[in-house]
C-alpha atoms as a PDB file:
ATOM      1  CA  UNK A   1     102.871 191.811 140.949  1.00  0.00           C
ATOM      2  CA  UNK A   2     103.230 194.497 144.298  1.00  0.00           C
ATOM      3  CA  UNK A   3     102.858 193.728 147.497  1.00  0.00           C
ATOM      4  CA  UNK A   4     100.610 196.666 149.407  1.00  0.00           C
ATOM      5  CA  UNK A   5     101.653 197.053 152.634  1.00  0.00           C
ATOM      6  CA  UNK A   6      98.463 199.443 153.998  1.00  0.00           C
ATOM      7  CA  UNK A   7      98.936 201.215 157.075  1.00  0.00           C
ATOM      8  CA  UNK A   8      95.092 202.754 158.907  1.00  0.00           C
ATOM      9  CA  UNK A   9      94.813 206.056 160.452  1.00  0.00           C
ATOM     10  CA  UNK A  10      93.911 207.104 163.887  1.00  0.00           C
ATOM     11  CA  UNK A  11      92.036 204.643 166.131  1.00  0.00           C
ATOM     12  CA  UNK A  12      91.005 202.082 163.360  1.00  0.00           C
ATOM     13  CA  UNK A  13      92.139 198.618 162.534  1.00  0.00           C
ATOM     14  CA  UNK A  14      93.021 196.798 159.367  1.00  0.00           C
ATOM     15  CA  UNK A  15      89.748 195.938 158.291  1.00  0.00           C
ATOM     16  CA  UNK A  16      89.327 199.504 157.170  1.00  0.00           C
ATOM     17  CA  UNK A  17      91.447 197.924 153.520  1.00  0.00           C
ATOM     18  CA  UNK A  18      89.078 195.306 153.364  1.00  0.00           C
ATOM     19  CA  UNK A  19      87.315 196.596 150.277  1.00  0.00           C
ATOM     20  CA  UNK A  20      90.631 198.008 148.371  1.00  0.00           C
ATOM     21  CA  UNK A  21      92.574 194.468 149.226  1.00  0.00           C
ATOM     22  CA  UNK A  22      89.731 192.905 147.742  1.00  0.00           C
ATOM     23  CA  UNK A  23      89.910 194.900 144.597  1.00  0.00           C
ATOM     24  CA  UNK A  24      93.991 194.468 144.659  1.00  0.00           C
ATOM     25  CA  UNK A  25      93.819 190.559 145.321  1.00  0.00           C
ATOM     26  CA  UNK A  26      91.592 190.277 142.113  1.00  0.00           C
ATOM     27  CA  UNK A  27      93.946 191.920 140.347  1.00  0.00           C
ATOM     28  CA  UNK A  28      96.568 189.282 141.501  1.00  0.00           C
ATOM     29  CA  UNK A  29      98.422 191.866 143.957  1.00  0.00           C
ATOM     30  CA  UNK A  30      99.532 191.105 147.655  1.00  0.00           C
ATOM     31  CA  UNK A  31      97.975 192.706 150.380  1.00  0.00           C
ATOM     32  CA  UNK A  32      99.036 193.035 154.155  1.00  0.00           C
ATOM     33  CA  UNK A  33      96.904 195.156 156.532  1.00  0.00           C
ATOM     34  CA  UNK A  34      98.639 194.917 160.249  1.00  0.00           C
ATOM     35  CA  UNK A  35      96.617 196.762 163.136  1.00  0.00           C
ATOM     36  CA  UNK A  36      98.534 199.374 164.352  1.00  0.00           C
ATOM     37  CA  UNK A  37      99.131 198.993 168.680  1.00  0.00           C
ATOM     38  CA  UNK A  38      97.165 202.378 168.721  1.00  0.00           C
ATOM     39  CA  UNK A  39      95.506 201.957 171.992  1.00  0.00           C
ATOM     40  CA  UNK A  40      98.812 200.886 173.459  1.00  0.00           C
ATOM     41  CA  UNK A  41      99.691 203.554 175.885  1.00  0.00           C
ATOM     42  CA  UNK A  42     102.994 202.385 175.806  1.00  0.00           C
ATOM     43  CA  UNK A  43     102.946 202.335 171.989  1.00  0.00           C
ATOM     44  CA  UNK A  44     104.861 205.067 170.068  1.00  0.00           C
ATOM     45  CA  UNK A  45     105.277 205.552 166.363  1.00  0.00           C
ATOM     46  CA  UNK A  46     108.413 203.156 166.153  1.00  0.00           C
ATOM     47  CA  UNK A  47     106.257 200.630 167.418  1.00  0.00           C
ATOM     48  CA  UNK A  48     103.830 200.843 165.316  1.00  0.00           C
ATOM     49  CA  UNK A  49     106.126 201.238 162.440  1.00  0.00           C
ATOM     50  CA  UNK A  50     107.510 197.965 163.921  1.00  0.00           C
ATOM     51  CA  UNK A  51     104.137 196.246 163.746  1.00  0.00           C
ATOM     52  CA  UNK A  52     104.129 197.016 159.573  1.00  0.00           C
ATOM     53  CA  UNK A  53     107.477 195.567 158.936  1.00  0.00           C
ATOM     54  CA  UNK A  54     106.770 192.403 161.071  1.00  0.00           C
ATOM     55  CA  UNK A  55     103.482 192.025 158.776  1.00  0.00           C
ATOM     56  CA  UNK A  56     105.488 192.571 155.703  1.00  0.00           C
ATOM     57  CA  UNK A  57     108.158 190.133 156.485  1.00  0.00           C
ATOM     58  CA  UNK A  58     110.088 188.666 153.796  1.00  0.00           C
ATOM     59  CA  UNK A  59     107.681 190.320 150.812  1.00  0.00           C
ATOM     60  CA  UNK A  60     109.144 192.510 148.045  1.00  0.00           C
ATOM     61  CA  UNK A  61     107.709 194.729 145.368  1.00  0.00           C
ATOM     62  CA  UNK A  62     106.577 196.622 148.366  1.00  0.00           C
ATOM     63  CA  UNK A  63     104.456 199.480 147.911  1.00  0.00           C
ATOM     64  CA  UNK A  64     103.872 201.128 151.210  1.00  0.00           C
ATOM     65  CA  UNK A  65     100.403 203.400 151.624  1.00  0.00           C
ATOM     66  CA  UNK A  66      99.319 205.437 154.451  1.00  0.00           C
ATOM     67  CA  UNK A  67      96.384 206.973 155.158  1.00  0.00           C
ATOM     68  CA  UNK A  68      95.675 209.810 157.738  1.00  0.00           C
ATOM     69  CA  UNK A  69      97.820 209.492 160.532  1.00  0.00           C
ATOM     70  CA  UNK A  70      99.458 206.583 158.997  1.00  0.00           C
ATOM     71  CA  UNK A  71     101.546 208.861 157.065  1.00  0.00           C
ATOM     72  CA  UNK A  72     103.647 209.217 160.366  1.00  0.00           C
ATOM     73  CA  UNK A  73     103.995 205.976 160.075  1.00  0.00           C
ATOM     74  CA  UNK A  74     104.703 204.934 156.344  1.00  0.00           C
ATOM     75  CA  UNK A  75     107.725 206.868 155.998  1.00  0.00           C
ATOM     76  CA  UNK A  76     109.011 204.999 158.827  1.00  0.00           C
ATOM     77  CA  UNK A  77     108.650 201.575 157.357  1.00  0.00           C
ATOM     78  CA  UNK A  78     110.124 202.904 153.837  1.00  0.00           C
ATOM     79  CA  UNK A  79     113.488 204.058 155.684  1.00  0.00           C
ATOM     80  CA  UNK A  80     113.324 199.989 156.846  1.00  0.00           C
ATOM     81  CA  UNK A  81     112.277 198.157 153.940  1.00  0.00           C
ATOM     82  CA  UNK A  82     112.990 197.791 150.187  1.00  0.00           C
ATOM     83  CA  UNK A  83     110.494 200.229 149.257  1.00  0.00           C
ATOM     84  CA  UNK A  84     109.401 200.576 145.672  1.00  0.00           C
ATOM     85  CA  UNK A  85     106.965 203.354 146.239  1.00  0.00           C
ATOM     86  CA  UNK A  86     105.416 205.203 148.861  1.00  0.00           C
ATOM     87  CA  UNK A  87     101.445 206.472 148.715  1.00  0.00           C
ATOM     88  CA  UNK A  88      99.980 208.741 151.266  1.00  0.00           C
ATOM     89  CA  UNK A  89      96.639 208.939 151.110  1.00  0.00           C
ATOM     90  CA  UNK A  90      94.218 211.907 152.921  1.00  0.00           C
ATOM     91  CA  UNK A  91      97.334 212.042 154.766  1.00  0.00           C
ATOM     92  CA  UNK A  92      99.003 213.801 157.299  1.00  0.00           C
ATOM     93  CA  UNK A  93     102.369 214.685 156.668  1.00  0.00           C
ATOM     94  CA  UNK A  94     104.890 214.707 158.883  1.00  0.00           C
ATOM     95  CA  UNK A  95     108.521 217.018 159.161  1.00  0.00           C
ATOM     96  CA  UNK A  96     111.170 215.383 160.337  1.00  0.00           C
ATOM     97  CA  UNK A  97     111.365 215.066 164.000  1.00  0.00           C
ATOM     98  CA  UNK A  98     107.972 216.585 164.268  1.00  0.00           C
ATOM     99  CA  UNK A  99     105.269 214.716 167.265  1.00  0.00           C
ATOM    100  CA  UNK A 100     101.867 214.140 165.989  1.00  0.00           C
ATOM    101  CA  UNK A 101     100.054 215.964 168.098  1.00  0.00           C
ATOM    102  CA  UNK A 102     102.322 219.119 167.033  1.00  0.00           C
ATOM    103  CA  UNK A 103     101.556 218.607 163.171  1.00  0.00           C
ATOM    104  CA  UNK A 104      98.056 220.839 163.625  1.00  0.00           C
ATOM    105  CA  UNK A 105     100.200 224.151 165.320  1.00  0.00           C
ATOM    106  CA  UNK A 106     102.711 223.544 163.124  1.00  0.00           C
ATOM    107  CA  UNK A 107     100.717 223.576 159.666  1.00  0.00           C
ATOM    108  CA  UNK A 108      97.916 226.138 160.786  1.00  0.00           C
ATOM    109  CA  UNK A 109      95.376 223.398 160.536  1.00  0.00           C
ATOM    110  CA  UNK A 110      91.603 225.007 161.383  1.00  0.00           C
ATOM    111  CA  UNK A 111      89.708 222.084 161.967  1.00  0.00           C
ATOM    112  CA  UNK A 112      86.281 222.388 160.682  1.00  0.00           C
ATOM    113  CA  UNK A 113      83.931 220.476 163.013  1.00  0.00           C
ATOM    114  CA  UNK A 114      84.911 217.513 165.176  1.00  0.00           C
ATOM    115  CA  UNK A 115      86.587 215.015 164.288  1.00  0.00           C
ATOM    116  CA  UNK A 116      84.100 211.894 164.774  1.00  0.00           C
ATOM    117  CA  UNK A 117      81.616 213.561 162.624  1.00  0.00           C
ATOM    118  CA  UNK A 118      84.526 213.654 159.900  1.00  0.00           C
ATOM    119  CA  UNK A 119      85.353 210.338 159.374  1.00  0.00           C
ATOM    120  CA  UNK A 120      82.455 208.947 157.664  1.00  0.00           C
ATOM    121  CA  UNK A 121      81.174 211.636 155.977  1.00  0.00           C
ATOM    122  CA  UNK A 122      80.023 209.950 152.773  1.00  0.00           C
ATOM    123  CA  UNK A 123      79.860 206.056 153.820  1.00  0.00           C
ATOM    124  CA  UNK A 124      77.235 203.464 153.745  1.00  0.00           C
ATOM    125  CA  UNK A 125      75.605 203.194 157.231  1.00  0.00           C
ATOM    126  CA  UNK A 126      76.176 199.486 157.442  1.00  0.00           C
ATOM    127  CA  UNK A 127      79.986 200.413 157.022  1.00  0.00           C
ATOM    128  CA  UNK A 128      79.758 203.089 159.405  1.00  0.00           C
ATOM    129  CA  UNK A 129      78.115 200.416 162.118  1.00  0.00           C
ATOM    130  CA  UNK A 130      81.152 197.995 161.314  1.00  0.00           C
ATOM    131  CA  UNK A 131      83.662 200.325 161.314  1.00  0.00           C
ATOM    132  CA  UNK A 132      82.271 202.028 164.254  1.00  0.00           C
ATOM    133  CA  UNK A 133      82.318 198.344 166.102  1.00  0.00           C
ATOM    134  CA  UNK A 134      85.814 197.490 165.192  1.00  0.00           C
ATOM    135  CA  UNK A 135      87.547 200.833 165.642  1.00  0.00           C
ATOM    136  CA  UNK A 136      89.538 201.010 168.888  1.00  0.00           C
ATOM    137  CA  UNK A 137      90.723 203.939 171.157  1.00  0.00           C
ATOM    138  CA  UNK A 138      93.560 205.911 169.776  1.00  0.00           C
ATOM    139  CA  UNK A 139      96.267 206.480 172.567  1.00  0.00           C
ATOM    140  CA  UNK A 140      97.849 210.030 172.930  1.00  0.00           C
ATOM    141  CA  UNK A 141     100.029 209.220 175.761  1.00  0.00           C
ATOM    142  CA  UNK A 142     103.005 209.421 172.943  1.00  0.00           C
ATOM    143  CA  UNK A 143     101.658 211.511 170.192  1.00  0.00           C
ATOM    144  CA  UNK A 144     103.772 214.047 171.682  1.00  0.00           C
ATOM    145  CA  UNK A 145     107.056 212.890 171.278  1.00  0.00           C
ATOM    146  CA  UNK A 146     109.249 213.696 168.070  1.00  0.00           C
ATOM    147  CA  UNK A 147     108.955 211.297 165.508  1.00  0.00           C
ATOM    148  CA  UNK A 148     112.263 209.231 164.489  1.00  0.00           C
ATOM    149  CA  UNK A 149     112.011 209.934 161.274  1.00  0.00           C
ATOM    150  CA  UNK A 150     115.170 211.807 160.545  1.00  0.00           C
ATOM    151  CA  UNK A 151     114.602 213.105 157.168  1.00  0.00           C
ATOM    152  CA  UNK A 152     112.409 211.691 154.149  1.00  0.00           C
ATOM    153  CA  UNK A 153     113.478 208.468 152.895  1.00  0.00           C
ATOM    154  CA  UNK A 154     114.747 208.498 149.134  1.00  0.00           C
ATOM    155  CA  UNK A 155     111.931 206.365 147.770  1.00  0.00           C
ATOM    156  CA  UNK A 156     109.367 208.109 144.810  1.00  0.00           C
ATOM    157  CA  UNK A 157     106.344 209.346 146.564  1.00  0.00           C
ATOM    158  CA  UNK A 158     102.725 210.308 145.319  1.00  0.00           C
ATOM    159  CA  UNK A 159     100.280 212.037 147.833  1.00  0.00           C
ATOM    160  CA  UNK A 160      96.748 211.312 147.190  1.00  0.00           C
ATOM    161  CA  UNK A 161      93.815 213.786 148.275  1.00  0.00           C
ATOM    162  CA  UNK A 162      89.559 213.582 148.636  1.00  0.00           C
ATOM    163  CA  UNK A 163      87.900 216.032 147.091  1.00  0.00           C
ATOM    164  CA  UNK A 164      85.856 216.136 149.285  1.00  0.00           C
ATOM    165  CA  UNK A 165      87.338 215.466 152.746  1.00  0.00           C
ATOM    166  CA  UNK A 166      86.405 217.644 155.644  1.00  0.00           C
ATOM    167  CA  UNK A 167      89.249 216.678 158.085  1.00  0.00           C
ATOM    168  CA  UNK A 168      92.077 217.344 156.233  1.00  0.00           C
ATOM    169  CA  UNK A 169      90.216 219.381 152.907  1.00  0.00           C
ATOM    170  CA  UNK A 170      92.194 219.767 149.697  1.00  0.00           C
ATOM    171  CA  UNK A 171      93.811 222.894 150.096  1.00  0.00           C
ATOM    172  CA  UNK A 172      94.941 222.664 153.205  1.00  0.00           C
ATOM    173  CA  UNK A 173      96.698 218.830 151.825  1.00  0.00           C
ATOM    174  CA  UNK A 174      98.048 220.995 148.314  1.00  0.00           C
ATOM    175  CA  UNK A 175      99.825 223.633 150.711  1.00  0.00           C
ATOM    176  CA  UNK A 176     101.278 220.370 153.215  1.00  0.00           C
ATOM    177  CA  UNK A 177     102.831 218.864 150.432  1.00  0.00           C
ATOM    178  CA  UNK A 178     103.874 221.264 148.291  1.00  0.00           C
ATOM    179  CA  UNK A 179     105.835 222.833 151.653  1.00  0.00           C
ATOM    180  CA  UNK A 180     106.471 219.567 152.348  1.00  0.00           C
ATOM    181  CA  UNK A 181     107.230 217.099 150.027  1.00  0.00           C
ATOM    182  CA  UNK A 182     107.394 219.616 146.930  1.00  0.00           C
ATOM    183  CA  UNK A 183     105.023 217.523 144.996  1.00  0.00           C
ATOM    184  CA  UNK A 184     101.176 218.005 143.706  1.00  0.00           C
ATOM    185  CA  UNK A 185      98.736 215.681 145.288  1.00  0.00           C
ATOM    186  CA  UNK A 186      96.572 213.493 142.952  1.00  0.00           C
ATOM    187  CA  UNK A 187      92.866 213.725 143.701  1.00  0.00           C
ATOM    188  CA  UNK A 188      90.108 211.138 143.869  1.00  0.00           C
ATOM    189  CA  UNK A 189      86.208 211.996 144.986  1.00  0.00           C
ATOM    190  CA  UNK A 190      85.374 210.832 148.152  1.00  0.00           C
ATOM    191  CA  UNK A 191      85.648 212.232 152.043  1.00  0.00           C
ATOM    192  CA  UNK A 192      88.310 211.305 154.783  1.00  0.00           C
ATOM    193  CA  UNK A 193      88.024 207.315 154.456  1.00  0.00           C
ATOM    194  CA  UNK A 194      87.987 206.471 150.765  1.00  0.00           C
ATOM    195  CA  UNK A 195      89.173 203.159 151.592  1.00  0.00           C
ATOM    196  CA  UNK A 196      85.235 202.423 152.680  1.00  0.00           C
ATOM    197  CA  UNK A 197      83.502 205.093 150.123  1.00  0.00           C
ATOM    198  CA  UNK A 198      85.289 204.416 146.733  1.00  0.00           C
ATOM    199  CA  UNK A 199      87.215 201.543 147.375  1.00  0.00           C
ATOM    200  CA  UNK A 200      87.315 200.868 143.467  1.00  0.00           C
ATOM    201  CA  UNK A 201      88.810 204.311 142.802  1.00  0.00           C
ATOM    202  CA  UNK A 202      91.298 203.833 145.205  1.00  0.00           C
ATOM    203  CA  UNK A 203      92.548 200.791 144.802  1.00  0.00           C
ATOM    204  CA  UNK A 204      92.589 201.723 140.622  1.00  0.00           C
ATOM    205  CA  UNK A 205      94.472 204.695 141.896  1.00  0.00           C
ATOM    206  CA  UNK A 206      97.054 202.557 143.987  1.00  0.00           C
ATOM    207  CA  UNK A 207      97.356 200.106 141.045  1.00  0.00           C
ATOM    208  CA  UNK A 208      98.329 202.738 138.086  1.00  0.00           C
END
């Protein structure tokens, strides 16, 4: 059985997995869910890539998934650990060396709205009330420094899209990774935070 090391996006914790480690666990899989240090002003992405690997410890059979801005930081942890497969999942992806907060320039991102009203597009309100609780701030004081990553780490790497997201929407996550990664992104239904919306799907998804 896998271990799935599950990395949250932008200002969340790991409760977001809650429903997909649930589905996993049943399944007899491993789950770890760390919170990121993403209020931390003096945080950057090695620390929070430092933060997964603690969580992970001495596991193996390691599949490492990111979602959103976690796929800054899953490629990180698979250059660190024995990675058998990495999973990004509504992600953004980053080019070696490239900040965070230079990935929207750099990939001619148009946003289409603001980015709260993204999140939770297609959630059940007493989800979006917990989540909404539990979330934290999401420090920028280093989302504008290079990342470390140097250059892609040799481990076998699916990309997962929503068909319906809003804050990164399909096309715009085909081009990424096709320019990218040179790979075609899988698709489930479901906006921004499937993790939440079709936690069943996803966690199906992660297990084939």
């Amino acid at each position: 059985m896998a271990t799935f090391v599950l990395i949250h996006g932008a200002g969340d914790v790991g409760w977001y997995w809650h429903l997909v480690e649930a589905e996993l666990r049943a399944h007899g899989h491993r789950t770890v869910a760390p919170d990121l240090p993403c209020d931390d002003d003096t945080a950057g992405l090695a620390d929070y890539a430092d933060a997964v690997v603690a969580a992970a410890g001495d596991h193996r059979d390691l599949i490492v998934v990111g979602q959103s801005l976690g796929g800054f930081v899953a490629p990180l942890v698979a250059a660190r650990l024995p990675v058998d497969q990495l999973v990004l999942v509504a992600p953004m992806i980053p080019a070696p060396g490239e900040a965070p907060a230079d990935h929207w320039t750099n990939t001619g991102y148009e946003p289409a709205g603001e980015f709260d009203d993204l999140f939770y597009q297609d959630v059940a309100p007493d989800l979006v009330a917990e989540a909404t609780k539990r979330g934290r701030r999401q420090s920028e004081t280093r989302l504008g420094e290079p990342s470390p990553l140097r250059a892609w780490p040799d481990v076998p790497t699916r990309v997962l899209l929503c068909r319906d997201d809003r804050l990164l929407p399909p096309d715009f996550v085909r081009r990424v990774a096709r320019e990218r990664l040179g790979v075609t992104p899988d698709e489930i239904d479901g906006g921004h935070t499937p993790a939440l919306s079709h936690p069943r799907e996803l966690a199906a998804y992660l297990m084939s």
